[in-house]
PDB file of N, CA and C in Angstrom:
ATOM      1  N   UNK A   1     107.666 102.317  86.595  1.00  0.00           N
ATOM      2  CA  UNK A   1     108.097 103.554  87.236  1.00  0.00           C
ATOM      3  C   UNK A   1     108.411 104.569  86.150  1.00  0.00           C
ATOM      4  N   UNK A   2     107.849 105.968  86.251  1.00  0.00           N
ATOM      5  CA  UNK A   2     108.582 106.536  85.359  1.00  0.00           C
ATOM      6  C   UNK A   2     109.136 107.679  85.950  1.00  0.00           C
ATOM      7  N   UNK A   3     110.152 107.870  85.207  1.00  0.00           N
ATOM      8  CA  UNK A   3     111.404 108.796  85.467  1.00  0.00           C
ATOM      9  C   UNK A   3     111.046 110.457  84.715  1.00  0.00           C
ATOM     10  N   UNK A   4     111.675 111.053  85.939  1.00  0.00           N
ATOM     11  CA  UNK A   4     111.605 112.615  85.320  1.00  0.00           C
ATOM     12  C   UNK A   4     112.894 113.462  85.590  1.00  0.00           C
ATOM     13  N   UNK A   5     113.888 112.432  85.438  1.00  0.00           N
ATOM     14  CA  UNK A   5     115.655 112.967  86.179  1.00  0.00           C
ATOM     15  C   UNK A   5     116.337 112.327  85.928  1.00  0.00           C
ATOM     16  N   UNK A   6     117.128 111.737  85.826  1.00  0.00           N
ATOM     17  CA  UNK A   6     118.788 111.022  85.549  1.00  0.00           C
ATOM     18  C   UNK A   6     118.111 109.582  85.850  1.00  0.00           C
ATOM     19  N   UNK A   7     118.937 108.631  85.171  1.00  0.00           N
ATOM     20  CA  UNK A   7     118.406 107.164  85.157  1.00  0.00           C
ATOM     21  C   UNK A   7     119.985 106.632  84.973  1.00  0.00           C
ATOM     22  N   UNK A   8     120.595 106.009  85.989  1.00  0.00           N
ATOM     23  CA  UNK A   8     121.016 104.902  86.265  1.00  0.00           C
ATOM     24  C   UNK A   8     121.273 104.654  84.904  1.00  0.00           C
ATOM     25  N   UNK A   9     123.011 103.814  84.357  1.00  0.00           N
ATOM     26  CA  UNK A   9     123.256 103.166  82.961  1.00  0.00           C
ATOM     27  C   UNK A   9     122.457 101.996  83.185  1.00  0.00           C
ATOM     28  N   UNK A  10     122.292 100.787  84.517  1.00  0.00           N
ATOM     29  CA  UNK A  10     122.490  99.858  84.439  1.00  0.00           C
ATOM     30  C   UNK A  10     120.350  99.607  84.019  1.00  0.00           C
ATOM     31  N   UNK A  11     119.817 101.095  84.327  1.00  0.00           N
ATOM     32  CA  UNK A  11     118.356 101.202  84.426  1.00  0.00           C
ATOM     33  C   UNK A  11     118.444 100.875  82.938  1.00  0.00           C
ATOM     34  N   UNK A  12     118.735 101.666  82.224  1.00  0.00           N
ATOM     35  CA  UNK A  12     119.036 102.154  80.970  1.00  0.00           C
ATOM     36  C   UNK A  12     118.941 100.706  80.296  1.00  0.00           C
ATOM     37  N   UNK A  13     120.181  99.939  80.360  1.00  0.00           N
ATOM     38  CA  UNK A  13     120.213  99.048  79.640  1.00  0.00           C
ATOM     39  C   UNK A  13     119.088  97.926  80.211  1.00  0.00           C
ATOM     40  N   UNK A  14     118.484  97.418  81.061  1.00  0.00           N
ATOM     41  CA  UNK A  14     117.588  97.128  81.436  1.00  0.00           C
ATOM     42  C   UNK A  14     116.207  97.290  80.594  1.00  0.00           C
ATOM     43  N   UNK A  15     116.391  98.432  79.771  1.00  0.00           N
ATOM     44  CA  UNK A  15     115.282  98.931  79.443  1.00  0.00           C
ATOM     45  C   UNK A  15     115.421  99.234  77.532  1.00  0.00           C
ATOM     46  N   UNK A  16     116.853  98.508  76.743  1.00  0.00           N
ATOM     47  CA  UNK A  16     117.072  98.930  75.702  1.00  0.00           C
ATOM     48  C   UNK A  16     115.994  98.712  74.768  1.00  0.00           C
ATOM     49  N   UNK A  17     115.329  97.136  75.170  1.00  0.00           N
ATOM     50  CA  UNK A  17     114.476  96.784  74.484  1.00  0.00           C
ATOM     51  C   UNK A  17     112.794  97.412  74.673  1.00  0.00           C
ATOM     52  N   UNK A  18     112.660  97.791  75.450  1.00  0.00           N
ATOM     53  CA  UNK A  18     111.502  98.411  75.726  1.00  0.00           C
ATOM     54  C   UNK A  18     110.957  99.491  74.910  1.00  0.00           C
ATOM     55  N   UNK A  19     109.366  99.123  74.097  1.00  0.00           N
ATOM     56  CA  UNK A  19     108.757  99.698  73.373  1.00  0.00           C
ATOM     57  C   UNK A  19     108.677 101.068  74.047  1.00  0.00           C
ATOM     58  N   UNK A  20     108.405 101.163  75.600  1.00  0.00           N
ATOM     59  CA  UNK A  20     107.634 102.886  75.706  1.00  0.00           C
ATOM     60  C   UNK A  20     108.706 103.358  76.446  1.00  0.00           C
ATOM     61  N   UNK A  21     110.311 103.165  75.720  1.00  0.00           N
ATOM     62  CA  UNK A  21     111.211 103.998  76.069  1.00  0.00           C
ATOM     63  C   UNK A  21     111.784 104.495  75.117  1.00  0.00           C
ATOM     64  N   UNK A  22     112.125 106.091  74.816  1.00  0.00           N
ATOM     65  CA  UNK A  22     112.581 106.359  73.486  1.00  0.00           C
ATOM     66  C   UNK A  22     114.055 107.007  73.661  1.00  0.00           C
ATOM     67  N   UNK A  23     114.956 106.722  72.694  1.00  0.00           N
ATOM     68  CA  UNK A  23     116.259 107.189  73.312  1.00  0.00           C
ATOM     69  C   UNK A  23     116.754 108.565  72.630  1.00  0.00           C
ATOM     70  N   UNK A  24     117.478 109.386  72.478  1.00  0.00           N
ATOM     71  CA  UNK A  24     117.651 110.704  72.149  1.00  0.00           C
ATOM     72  C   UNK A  24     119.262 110.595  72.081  1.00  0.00           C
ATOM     73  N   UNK A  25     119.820 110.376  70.931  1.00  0.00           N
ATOM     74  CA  UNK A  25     121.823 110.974  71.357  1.00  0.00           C
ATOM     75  C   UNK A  25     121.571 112.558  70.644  1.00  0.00           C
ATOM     76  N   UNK A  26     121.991 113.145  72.058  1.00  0.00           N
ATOM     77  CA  UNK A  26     122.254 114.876  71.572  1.00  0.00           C
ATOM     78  C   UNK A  26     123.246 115.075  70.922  1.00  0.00           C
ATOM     79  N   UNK A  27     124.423 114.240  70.800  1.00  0.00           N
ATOM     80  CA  UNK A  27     126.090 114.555  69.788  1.00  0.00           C
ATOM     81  C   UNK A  27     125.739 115.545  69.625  1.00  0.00           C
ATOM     82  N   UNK A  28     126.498 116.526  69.527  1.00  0.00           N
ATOM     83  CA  UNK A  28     126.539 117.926  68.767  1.00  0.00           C
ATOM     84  C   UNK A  28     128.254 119.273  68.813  1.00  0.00           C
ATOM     85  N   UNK A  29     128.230 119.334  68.198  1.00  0.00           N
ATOM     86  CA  UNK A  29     130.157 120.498  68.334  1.00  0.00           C
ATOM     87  C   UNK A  29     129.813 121.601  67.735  1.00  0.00           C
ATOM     88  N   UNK A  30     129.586 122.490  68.220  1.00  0.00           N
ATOM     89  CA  UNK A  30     129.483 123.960  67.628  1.00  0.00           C
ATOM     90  C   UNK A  30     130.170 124.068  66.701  1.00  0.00           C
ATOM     91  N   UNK A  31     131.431 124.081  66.435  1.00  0.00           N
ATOM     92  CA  UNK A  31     132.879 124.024  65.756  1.00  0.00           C
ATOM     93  C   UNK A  31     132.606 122.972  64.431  1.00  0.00           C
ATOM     94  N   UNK A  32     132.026 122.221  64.800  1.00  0.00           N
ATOM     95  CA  UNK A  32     131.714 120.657  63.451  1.00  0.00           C
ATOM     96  C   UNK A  32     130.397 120.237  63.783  1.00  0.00           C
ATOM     97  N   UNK A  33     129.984 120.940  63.142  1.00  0.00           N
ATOM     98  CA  UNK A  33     128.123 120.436  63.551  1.00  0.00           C
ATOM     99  C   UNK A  33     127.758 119.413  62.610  1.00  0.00           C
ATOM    100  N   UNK A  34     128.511 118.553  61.730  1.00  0.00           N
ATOM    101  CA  UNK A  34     128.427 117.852  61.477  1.00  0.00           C
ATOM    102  C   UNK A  34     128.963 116.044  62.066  1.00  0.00           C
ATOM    103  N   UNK A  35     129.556 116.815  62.974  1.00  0.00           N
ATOM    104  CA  UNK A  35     130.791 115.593  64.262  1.00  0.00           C
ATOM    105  C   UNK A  35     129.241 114.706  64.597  1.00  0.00           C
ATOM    106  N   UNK A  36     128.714 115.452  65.648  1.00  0.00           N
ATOM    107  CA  UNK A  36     127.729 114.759  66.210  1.00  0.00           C
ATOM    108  C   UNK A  36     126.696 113.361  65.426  1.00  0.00           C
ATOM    109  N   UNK A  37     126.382 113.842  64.030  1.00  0.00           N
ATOM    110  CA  UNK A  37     125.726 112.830  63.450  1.00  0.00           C
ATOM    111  C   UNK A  37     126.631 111.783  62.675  1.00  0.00           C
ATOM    112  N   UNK A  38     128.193 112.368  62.594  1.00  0.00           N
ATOM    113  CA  UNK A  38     129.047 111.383  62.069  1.00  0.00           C
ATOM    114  C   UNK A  38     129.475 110.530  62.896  1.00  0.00           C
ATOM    115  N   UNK A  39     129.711 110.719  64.220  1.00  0.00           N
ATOM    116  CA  UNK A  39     129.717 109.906  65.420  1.00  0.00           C
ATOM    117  C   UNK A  39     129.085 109.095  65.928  1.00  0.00           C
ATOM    118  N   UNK A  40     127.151 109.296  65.949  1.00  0.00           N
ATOM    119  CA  UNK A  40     125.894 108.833  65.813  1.00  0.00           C
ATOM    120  C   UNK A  40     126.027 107.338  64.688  1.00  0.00           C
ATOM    121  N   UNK A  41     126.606 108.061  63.371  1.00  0.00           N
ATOM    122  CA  UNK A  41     126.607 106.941  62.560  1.00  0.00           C
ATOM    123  C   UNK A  41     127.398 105.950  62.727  1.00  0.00           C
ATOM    124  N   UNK A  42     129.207 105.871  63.253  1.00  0.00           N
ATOM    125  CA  UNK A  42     129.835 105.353  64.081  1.00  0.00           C
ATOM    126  C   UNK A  42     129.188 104.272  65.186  1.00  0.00           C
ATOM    127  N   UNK A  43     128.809 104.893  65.979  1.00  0.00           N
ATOM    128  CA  UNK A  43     128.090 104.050  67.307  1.00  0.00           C
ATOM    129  C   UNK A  43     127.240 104.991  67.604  1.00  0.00           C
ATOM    130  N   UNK A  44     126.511 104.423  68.285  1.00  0.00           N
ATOM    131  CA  UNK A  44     124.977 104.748  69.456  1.00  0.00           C
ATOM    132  C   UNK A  44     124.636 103.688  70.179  1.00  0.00           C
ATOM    133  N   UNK A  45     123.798 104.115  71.243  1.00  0.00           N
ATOM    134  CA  UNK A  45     123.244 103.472  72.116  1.00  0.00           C
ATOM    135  C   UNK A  45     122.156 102.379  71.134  1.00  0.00           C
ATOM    136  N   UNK A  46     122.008 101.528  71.377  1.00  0.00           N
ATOM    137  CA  UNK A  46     121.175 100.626  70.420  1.00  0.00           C
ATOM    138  C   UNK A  46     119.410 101.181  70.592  1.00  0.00           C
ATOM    139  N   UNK A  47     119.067 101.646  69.412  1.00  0.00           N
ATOM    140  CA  UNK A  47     117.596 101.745  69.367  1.00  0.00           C
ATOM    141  C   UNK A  47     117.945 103.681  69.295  1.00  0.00           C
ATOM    142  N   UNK A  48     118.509 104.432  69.502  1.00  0.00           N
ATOM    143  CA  UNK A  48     118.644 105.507  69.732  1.00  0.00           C
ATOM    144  C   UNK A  48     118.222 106.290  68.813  1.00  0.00           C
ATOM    145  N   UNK A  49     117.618 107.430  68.721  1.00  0.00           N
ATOM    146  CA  UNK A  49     117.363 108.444  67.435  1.00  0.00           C
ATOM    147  C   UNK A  49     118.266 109.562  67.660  1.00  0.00           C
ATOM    148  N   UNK A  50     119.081 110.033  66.603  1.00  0.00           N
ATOM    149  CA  UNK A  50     119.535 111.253  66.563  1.00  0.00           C
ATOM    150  C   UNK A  50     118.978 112.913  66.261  1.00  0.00           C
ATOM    151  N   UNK A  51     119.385 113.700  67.319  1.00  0.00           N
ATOM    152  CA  UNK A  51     118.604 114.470  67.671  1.00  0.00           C
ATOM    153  C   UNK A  51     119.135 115.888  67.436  1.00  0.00           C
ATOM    154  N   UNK A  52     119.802 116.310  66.329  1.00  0.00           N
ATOM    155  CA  UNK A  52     120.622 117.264  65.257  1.00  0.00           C
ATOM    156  C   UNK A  52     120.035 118.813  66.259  1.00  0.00           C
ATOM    157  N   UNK A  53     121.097 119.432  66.677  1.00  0.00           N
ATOM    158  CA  UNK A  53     120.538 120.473  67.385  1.00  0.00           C
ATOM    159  C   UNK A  53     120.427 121.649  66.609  1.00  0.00           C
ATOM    160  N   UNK A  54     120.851 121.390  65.537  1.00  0.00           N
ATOM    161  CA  UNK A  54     120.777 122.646  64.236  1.00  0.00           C
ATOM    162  C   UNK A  54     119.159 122.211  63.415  1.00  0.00           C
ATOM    163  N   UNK A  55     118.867 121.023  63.262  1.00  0.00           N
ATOM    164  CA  UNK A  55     118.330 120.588  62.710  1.00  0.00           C
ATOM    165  C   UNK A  55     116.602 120.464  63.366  1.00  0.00           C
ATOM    166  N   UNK A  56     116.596 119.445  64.122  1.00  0.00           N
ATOM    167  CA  UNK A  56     115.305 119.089  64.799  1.00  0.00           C
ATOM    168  C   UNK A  56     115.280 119.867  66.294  1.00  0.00           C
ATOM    169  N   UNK A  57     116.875 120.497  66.800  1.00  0.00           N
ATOM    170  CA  UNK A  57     116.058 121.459  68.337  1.00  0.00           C
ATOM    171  C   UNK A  57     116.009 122.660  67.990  1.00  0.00           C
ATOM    172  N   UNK A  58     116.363 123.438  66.492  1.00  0.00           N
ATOM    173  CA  UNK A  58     116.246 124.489  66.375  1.00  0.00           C
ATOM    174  C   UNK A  58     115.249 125.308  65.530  1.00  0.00           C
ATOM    175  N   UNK A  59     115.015 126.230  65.682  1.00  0.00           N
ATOM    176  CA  UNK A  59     114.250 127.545  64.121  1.00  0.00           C
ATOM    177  C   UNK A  59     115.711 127.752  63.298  1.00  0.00           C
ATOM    178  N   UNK A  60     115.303 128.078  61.710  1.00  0.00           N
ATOM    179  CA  UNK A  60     116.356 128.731  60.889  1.00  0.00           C
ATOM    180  C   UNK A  60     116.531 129.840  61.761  1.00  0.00           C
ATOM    181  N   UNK A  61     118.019 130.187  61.659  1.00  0.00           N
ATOM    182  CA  UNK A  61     118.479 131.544  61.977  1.00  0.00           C
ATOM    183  C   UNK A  61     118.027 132.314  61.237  1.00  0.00           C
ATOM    184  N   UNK A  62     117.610 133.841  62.296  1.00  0.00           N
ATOM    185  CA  UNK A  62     116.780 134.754  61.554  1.00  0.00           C
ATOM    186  C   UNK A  62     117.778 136.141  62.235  1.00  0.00           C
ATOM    187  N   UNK A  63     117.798 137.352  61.330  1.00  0.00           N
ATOM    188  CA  UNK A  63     118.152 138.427  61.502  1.00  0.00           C
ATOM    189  C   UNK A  63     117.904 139.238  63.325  1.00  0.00           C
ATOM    190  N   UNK A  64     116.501 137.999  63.590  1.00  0.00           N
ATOM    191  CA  UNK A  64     116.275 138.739  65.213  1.00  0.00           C
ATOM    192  C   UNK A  64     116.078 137.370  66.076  1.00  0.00           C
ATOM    193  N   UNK A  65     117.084 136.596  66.021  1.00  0.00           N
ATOM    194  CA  UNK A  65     117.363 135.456  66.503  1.00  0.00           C
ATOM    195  C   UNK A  65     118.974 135.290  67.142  1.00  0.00           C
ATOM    196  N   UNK A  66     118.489 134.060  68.018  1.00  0.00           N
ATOM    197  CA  UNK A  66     120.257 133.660  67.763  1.00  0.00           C
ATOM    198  C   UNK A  66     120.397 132.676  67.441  1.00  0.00           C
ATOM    199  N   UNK A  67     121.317 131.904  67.910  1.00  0.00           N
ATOM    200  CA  UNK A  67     122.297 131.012  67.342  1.00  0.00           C
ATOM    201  C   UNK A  67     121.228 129.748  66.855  1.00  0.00           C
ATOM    202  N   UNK A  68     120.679 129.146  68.199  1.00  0.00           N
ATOM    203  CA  UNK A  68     119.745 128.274  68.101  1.00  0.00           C
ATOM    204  C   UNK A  68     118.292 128.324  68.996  1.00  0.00           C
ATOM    205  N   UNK A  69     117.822 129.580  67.402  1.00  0.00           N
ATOM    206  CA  UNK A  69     116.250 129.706  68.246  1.00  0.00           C
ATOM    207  C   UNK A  69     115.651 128.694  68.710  1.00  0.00           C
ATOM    208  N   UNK A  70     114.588 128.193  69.570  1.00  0.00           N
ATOM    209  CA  UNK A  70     113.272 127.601  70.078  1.00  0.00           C
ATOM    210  C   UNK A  70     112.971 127.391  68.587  1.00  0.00           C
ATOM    211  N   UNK A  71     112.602 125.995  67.954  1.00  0.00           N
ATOM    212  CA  UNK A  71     111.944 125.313  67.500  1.00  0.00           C
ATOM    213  C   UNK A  71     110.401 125.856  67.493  1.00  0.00           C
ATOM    214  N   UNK A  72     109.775 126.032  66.258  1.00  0.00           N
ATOM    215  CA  UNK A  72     108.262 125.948  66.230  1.00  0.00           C
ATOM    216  C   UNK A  72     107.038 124.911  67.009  1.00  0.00           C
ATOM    217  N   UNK A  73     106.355 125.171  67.815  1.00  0.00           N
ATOM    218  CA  UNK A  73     105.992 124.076  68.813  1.00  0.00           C
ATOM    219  C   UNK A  73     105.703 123.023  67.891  1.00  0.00           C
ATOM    220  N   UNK A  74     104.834 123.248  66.877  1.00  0.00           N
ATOM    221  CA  UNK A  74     104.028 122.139  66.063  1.00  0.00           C
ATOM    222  C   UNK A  74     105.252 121.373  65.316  1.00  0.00           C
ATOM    223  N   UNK A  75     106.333 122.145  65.015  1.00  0.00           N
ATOM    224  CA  UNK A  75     107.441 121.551  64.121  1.00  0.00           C
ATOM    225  C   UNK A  75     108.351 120.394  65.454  1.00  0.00           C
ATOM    226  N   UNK A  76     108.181 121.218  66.516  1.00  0.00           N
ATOM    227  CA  UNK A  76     109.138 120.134  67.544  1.00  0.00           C
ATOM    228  C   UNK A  76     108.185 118.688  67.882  1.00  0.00           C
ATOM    229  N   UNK A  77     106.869 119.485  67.887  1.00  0.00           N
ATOM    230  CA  UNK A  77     106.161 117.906  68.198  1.00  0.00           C
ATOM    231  C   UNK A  77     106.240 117.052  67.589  1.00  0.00           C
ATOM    232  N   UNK A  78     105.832 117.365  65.995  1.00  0.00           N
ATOM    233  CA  UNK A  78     106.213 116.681  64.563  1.00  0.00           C
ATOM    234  C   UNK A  78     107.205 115.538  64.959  1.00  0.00           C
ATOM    235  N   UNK A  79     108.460 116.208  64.990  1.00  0.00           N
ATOM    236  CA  UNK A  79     109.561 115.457  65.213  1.00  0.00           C
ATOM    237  C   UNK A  79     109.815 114.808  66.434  1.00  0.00           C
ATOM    238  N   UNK A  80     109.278 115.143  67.513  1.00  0.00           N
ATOM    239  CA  UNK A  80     108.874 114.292  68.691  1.00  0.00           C
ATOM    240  C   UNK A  80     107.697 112.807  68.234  1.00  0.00           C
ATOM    241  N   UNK A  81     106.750 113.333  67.354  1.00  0.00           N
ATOM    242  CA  UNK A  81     105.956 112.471  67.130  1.00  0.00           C
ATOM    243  C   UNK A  81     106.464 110.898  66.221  1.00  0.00           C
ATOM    244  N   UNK A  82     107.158 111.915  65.209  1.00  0.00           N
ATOM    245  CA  UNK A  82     107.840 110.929  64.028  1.00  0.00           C
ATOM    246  C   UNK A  82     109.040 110.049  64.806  1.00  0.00           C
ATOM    247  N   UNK A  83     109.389 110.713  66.183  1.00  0.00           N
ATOM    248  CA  UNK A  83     109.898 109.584  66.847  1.00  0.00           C
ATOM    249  C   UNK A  83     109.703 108.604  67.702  1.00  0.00           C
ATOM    250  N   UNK A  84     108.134 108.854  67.449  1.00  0.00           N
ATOM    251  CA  UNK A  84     107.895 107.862  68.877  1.00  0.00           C
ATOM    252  C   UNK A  84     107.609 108.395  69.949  1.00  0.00           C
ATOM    253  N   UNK A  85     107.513 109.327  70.801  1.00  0.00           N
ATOM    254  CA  UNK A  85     107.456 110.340  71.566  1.00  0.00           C
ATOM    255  C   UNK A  85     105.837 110.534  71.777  1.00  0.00           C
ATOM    256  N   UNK A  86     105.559 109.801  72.966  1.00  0.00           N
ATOM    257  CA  UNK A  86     103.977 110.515  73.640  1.00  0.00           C
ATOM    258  C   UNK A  86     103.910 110.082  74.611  1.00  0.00           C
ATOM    259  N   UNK A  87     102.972 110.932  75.643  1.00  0.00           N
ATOM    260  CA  UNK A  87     102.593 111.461  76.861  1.00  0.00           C
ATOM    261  C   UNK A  87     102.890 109.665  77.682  1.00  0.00           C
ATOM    262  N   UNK A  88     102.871 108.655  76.589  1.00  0.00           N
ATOM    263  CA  UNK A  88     103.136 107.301  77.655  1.00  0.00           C
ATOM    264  C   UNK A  88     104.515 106.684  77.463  1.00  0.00           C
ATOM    265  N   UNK A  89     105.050 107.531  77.079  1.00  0.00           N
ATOM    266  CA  UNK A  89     107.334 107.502  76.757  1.00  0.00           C
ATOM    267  C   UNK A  89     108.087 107.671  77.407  1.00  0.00           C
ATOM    268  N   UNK A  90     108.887 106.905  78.205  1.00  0.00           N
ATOM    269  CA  UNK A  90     109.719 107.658  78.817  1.00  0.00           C
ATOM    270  C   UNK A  90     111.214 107.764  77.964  1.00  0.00           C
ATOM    271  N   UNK A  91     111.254 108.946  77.985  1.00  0.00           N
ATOM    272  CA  UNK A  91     112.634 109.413  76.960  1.00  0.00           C
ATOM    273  C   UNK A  91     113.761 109.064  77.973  1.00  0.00           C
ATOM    274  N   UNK A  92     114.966 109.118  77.305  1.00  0.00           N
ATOM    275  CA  UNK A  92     116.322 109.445  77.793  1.00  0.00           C
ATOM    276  C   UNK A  92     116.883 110.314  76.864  1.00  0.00           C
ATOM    277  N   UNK A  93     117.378 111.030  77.337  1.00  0.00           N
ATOM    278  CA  UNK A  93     118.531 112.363  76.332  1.00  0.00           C
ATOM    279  C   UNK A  93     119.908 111.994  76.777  1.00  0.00           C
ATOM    280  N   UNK A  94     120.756 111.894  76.037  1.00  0.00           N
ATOM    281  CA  UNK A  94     121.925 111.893  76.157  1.00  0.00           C
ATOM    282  C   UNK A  94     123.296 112.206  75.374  1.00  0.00           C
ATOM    283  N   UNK A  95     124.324 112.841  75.447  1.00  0.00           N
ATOM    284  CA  UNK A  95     125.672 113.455  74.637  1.00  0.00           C
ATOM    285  C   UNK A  95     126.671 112.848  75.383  1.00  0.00           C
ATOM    286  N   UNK A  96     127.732 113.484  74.373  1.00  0.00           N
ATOM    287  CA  UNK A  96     128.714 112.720  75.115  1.00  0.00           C
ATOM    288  C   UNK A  96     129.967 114.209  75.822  1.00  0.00           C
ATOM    289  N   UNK A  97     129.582 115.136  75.708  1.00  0.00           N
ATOM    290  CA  UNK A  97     130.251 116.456  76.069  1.00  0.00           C
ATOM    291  C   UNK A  97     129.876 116.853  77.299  1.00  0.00           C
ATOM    292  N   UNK A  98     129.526 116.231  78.450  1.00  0.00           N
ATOM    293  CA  UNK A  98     129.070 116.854  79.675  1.00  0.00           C
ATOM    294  C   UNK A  98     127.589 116.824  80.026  1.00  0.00           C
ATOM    295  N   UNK A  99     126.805 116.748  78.791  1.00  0.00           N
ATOM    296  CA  UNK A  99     125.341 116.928  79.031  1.00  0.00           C
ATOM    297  C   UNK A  99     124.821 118.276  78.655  1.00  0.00           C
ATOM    298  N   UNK A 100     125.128 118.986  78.093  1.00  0.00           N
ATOM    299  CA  UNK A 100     124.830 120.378  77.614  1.00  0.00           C
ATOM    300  C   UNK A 100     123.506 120.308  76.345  1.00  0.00           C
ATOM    301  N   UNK A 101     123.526 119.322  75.635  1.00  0.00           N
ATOM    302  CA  UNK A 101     123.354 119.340  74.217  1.00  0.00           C
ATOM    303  C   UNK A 101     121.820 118.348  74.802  1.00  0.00           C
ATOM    304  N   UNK A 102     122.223 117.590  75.534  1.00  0.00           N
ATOM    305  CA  UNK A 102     121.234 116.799  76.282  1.00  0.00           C
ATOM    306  C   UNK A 102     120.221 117.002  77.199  1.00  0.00           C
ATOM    307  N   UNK A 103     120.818 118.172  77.596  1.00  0.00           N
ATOM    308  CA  UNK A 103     119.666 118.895  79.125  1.00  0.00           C
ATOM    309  C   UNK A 103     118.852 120.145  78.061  1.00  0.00           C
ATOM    310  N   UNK A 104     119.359 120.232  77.252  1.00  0.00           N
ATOM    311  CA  UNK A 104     118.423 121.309  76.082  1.00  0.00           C
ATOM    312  C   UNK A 104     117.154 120.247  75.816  1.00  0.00           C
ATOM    313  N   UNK A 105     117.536 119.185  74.945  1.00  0.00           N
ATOM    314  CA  UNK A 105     116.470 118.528  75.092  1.00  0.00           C
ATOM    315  C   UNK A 105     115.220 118.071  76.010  1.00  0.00           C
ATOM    316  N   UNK A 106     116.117 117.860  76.923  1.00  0.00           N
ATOM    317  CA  UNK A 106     115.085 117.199  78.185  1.00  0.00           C
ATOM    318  C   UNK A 106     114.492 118.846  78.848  1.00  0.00           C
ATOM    319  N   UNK A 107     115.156 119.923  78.666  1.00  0.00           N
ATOM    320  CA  UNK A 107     113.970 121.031  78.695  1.00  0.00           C
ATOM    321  C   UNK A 107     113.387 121.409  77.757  1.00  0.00           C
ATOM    322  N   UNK A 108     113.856 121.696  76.642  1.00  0.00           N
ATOM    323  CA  UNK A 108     112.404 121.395  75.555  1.00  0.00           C
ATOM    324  C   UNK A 108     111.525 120.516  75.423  1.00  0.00           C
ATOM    325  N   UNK A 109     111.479 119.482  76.266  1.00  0.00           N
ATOM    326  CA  UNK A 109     110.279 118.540  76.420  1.00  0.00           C
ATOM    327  C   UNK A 109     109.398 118.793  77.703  1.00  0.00           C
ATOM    328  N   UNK A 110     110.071 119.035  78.609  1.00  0.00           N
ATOM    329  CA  UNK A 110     109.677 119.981  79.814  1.00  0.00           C
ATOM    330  C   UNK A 110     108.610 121.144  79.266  1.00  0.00           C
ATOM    331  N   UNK A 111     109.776 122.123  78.731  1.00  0.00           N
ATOM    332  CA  UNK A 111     108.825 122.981  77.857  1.00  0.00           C
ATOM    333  C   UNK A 111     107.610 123.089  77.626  1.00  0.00           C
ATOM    334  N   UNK A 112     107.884 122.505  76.133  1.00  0.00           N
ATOM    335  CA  UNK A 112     106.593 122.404  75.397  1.00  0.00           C
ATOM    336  C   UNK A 112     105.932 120.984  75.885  1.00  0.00           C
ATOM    337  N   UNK A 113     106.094 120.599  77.255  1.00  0.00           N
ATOM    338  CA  UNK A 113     104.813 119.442  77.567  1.00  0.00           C
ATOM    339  C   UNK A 113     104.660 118.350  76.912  1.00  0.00           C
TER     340      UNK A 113
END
């Protein structure tokens, strides 16, 4: 079955070991944008890749930008690719702040297809 919406923890863990599932922790703090990957290093979901929203969901800040431009398509795939990430994957995104940092992701994959 594949999923295009919220998945169940108990789906989730069901599925830790599974090759064509790829996992995503969004961690991220405006305030300590370094929290998120120090937390990541702490604990994660087992198998999980960290997914730096300054880093891999954004463009450098530019003079006619904001905070956290849209990513270059070829640069987001890149890093979609280098993770494992294709058309036969089913991802999970996930943070631990509400889902904010997490639903960016899962629409930039929406997105850019």
């Amino acid at each position: 079955m594949k999923y295009t919406t919220l998945v169940e923890t108990q789906v989730l863990e069901d599925h830790l070991d599974d090759p064509a599932w790829v996992l995503f922790d969004c961690r991220f703090d405006l305030q300590e944008p370094e929290w998120g990957w120090e937390e990541y290093q702490s604990f994660h979901i087992p198998g999980a890749i960290y997914a730096d929203l300054n880093k891999d969901q954004s463009s450098p800040v530019t003079p006619q930008t904001g905070r956290h431009p849209l990513p270059d398509p070829s640069t987001f795939r890149a890093f979609l690719s280098k993770s494992g990430v294709n058309e036969k994957k089913q991802v999970v995104v996930y943070d631990a702040v509400g889902g904010a940092y997490a639903a960016r992701l899962w629409w930039m994959l929406r997105y850019y297809g």
